[in-house]
PDB file of N, CA and C in Angstrom:
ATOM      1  N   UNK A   1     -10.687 -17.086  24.945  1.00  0.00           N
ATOM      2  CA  UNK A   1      -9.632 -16.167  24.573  1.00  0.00           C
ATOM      3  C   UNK A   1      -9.894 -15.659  23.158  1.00  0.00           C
ATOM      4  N   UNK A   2      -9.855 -13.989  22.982  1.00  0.00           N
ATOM      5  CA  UNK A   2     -10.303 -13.719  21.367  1.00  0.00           C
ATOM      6  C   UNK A   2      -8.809 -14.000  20.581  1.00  0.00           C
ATOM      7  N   UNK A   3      -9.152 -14.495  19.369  1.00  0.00           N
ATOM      8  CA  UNK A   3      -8.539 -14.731  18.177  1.00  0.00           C
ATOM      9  C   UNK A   3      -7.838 -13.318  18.135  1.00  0.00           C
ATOM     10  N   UNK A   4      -6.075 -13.033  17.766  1.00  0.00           N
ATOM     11  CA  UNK A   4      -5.970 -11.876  17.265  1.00  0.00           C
ATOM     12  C   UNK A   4      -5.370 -12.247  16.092  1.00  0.00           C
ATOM     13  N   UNK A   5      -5.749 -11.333  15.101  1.00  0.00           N
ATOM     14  CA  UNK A   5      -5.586 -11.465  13.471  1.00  0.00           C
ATOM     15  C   UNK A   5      -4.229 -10.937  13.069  1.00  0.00           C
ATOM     16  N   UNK A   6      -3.458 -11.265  12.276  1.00  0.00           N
ATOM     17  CA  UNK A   6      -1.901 -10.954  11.694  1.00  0.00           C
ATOM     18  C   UNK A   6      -2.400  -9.740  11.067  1.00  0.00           C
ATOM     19  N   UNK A   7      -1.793  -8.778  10.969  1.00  0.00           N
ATOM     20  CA  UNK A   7      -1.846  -7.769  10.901  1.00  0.00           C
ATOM     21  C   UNK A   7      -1.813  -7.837   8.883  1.00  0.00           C
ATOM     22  N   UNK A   8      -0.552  -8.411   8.526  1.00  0.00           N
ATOM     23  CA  UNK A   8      -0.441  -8.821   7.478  1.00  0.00           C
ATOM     24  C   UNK A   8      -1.907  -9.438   6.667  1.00  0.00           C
ATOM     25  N   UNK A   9      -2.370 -10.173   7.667  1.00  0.00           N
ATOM     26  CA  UNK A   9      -3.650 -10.796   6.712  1.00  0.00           C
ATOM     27  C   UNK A   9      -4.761 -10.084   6.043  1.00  0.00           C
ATOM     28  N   UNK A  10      -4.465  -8.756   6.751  1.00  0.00           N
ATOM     29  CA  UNK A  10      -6.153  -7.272   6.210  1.00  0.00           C
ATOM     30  C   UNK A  10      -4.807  -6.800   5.365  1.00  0.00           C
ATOM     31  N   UNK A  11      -3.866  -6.492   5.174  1.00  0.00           N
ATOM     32  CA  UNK A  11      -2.970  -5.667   4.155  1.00  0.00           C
ATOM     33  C   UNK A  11      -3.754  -6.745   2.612  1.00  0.00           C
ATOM     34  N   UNK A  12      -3.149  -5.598   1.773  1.00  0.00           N
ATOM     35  CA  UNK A  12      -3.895  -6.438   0.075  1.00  0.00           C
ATOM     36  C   UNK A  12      -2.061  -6.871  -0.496  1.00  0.00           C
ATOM     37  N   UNK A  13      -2.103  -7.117  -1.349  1.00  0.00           N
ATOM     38  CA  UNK A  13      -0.120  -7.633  -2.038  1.00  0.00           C
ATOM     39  C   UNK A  13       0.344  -6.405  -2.172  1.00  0.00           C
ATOM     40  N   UNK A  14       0.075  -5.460  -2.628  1.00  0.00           N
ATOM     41  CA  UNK A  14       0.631  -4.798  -2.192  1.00  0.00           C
ATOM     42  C   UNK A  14       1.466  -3.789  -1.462  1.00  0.00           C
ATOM     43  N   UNK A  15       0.674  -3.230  -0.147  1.00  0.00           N
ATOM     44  CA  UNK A  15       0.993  -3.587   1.384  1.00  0.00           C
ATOM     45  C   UNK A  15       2.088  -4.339   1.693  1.00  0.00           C
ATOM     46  N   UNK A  16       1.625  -5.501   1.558  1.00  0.00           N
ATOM     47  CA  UNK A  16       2.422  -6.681   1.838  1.00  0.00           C
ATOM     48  C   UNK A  16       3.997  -6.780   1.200  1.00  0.00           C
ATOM     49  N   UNK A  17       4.020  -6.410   0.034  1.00  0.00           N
ATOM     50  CA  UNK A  17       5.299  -6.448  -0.997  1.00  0.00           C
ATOM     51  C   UNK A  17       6.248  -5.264  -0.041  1.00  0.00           C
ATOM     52  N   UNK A  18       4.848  -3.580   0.421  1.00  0.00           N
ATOM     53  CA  UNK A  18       6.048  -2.742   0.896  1.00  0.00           C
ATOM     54  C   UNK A  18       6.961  -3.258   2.160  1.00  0.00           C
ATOM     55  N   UNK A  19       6.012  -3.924   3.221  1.00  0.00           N
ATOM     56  CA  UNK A  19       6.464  -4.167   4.182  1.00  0.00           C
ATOM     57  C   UNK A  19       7.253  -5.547   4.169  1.00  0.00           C
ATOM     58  N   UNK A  20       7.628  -6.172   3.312  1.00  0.00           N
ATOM     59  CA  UNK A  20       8.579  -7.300   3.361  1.00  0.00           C
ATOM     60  C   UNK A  20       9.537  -6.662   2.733  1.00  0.00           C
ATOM     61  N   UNK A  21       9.747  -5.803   2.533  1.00  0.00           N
ATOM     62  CA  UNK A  21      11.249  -5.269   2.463  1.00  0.00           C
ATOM     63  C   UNK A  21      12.106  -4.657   3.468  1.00  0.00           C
ATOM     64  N   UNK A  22      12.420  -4.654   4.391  1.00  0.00           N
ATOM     65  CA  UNK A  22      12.865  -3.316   5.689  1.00  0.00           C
ATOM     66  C   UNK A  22      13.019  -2.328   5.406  1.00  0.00           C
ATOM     67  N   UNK A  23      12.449  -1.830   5.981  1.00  0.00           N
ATOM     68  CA  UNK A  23      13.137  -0.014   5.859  1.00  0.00           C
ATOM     69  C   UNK A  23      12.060   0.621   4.581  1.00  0.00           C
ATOM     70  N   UNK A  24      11.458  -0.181   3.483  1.00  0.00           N
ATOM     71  CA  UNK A  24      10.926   0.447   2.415  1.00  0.00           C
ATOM     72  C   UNK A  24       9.811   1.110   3.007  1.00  0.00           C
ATOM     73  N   UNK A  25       8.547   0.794   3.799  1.00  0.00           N
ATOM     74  CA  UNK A  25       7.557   1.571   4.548  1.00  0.00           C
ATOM     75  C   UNK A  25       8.317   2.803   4.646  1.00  0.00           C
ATOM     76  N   UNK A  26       9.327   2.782   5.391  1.00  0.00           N
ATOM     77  CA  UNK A  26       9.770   4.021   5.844  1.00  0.00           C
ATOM     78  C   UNK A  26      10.197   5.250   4.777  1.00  0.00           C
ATOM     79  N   UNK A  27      10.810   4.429   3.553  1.00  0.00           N
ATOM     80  CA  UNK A  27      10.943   5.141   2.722  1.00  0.00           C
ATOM     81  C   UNK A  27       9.491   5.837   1.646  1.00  0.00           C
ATOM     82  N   UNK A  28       8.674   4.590   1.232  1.00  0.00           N
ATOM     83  CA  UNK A  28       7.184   5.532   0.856  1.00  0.00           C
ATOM     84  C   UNK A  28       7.195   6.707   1.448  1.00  0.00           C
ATOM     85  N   UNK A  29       6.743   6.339   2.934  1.00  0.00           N
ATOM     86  CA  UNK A  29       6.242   7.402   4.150  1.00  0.00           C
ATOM     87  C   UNK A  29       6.990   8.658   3.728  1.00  0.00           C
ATOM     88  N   UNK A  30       8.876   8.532   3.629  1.00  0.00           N
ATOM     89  CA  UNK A  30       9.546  10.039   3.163  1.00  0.00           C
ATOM     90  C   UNK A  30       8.984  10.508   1.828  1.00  0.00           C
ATOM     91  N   UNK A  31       8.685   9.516   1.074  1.00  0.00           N
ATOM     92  CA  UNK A  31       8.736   9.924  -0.392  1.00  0.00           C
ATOM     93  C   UNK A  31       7.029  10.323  -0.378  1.00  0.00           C
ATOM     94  N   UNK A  32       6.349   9.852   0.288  1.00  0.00           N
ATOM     95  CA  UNK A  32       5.075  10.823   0.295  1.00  0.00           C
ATOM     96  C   UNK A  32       4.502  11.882   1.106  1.00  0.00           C
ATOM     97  N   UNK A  33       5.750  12.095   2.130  1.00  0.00           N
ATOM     98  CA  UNK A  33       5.554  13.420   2.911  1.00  0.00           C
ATOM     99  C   UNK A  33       4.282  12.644   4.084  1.00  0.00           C
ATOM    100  N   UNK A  34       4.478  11.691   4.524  1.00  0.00           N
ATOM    101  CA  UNK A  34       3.615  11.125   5.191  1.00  0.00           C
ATOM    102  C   UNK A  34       4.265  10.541   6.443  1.00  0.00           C
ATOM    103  N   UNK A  35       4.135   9.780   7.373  1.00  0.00           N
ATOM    104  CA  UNK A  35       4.590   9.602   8.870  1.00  0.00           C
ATOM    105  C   UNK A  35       4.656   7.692   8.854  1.00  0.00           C
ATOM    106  N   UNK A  36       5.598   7.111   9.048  1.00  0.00           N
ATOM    107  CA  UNK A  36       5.231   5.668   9.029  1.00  0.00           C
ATOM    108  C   UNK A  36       4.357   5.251   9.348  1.00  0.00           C
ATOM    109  N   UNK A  37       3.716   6.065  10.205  1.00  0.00           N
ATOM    110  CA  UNK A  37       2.752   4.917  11.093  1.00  0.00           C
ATOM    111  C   UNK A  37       1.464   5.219  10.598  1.00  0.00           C
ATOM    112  N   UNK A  38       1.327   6.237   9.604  1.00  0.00           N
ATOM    113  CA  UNK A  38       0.361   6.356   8.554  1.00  0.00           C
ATOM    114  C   UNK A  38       0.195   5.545   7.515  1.00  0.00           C
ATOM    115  N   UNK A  39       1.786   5.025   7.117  1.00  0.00           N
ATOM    116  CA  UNK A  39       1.840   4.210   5.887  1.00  0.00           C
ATOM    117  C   UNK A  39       1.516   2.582   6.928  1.00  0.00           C
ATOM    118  N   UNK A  40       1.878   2.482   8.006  1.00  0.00           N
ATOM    119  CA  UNK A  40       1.184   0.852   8.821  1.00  0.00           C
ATOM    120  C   UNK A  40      -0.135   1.131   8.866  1.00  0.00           C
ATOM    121  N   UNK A  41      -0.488   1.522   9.223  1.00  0.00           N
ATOM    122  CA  UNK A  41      -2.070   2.014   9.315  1.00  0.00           C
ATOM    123  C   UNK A  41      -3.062   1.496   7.494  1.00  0.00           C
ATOM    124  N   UNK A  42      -2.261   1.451   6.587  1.00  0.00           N
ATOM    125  CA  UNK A  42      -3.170   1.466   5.410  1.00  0.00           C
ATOM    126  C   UNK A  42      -3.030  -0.658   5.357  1.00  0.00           C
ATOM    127  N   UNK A  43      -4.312  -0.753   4.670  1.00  0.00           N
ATOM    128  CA  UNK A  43      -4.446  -2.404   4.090  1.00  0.00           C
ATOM    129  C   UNK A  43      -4.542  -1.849   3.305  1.00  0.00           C
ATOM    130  N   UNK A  44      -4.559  -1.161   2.444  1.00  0.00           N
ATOM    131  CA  UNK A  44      -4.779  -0.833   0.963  1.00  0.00           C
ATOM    132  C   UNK A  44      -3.839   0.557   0.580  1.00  0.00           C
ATOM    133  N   UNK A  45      -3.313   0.551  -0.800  1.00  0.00           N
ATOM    134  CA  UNK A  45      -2.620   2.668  -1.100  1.00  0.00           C
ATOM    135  C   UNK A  45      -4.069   3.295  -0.846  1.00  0.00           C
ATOM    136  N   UNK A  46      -4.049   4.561  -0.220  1.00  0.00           N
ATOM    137  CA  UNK A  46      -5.085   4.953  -0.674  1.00  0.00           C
ATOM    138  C   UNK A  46      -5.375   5.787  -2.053  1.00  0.00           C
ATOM    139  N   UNK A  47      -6.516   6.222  -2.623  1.00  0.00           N
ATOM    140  CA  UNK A  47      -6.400   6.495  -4.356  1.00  0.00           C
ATOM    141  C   UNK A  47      -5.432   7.562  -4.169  1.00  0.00           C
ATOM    142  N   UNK A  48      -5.121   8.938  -2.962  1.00  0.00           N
ATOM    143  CA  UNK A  48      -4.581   9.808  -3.905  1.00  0.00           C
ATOM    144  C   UNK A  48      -3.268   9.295  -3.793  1.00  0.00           C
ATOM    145  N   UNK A  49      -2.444   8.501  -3.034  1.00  0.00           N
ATOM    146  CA  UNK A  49      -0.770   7.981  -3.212  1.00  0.00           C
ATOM    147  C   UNK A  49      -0.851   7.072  -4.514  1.00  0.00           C
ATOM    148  N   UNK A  50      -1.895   6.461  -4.813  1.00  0.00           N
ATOM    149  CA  UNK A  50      -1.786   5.255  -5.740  1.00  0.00           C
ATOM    150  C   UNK A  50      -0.197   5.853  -7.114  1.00  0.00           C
ATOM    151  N   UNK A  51      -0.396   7.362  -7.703  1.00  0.00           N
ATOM    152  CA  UNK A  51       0.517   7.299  -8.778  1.00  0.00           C
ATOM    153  C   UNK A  51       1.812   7.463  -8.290  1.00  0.00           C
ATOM    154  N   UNK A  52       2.078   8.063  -7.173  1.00  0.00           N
ATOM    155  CA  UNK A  52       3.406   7.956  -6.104  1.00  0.00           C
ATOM    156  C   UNK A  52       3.617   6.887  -5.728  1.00  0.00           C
ATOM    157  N   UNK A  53       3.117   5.458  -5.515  1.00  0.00           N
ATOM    158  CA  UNK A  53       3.364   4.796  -4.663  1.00  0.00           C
ATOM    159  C   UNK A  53       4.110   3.726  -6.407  1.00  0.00           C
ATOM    160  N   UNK A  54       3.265   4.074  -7.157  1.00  0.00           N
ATOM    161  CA  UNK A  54       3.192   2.948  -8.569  1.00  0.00           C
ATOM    162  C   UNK A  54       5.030   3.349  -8.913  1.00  0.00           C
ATOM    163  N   UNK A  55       5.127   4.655  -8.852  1.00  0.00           N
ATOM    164  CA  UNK A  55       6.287   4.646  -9.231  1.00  0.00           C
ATOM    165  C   UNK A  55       7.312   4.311  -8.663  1.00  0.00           C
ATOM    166  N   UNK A  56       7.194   4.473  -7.198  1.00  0.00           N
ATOM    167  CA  UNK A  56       8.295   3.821  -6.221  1.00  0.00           C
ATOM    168  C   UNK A  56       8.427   2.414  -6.460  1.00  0.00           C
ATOM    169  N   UNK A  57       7.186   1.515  -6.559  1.00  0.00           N
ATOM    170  CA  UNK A  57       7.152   0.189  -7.205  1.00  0.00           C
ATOM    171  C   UNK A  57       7.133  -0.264  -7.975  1.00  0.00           C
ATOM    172  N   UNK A  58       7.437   0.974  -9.758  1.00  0.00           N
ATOM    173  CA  UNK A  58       7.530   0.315 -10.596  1.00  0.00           C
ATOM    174  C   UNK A  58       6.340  -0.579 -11.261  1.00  0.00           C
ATOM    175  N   UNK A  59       5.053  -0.233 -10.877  1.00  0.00           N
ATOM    176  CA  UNK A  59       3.994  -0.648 -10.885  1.00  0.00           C
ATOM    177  C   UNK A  59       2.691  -0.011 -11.318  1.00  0.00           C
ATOM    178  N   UNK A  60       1.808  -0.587 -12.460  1.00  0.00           N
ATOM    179  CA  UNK A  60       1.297   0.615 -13.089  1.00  0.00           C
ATOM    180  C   UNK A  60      -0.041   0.512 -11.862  1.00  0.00           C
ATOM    181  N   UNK A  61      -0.683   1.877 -11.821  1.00  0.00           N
ATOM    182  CA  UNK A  61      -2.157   1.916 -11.202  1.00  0.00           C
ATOM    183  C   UNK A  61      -2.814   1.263 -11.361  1.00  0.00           C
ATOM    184  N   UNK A  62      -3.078   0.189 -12.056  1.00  0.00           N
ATOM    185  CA  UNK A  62      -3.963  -0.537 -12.501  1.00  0.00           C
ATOM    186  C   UNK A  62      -3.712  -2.008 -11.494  1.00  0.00           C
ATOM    187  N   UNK A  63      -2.717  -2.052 -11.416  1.00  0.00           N
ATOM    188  CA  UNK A  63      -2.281  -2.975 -10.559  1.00  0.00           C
ATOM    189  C   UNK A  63      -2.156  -2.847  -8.923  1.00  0.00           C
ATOM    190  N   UNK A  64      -2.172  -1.750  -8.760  1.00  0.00           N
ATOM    191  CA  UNK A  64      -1.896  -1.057  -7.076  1.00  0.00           C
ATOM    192  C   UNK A  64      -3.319  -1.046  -6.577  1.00  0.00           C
ATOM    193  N   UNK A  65      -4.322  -0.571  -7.659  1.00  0.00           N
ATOM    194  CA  UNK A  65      -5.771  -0.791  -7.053  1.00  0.00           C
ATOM    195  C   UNK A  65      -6.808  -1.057  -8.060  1.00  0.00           C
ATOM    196  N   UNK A  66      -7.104  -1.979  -8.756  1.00  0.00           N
ATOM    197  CA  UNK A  66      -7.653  -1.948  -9.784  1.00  0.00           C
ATOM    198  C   UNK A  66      -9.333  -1.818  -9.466  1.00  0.00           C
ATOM    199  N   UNK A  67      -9.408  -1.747  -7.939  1.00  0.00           N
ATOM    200  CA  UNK A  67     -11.064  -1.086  -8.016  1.00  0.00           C
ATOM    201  C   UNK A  67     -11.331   0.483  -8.476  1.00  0.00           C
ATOM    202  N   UNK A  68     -10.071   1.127  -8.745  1.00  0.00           N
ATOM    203  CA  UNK A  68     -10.206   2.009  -8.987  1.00  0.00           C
ATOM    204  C   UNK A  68      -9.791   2.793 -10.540  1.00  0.00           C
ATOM    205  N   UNK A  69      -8.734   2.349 -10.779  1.00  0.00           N
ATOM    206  CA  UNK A  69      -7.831   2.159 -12.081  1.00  0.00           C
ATOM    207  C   UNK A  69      -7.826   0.988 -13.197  1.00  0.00           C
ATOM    208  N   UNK A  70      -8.595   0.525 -12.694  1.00  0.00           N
ATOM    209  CA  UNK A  70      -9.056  -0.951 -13.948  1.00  0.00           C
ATOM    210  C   UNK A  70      -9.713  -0.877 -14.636  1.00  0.00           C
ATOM    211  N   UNK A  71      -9.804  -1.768 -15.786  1.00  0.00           N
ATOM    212  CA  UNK A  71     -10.289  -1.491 -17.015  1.00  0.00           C
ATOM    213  C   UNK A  71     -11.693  -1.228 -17.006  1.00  0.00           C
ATOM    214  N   UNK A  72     -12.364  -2.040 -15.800  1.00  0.00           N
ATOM    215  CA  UNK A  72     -13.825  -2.016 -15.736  1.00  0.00           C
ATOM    216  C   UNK A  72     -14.358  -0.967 -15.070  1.00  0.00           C
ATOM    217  N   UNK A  73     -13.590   0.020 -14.784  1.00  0.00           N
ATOM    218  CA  UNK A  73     -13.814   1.430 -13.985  1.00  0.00           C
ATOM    219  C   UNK A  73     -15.281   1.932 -14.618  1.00  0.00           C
ATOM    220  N   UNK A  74     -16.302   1.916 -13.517  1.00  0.00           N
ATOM    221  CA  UNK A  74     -17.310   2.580 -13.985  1.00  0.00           C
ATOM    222  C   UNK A  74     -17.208   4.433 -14.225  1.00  0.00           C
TER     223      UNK A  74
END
């Protein structure tokens, strides 16, 4: 029988933070002009929501994806 994986376990903390709230997925999704099942679909923000998403969470870019926004940014 194949192993099926929690869906939760490929999301990164942040992901994770939106969807343990109810209803907040749904709200990103309005607040980025995007479809829920676009915002289930991501394990990661992707870069261009990252400064939309930071502000809904109160969270600087650096923290939402720091392979991209971190200090060590090539």
């Amino acid at each position: 029988m194949a192993r099926t994986t929690n869906r939760d376990d490929q999301r990164d903390e942040v992901m994770r933070k939106i969807f343990a709230k109810p209803g907040f997925a749904a709200d990103v999704a309005r607040a980025l002009d995007v479809t829920h099942q676009n915002v289930s679909s991501w394990n990661r923000v992707p870069a261009h929501h990252v400064i939309s998403v930071g502000k809904l969470l109160r969270m600087k870019p650096e923290k939402i994806r720091p392979d991209i926004f971190g200090s060590k940014r090539k």
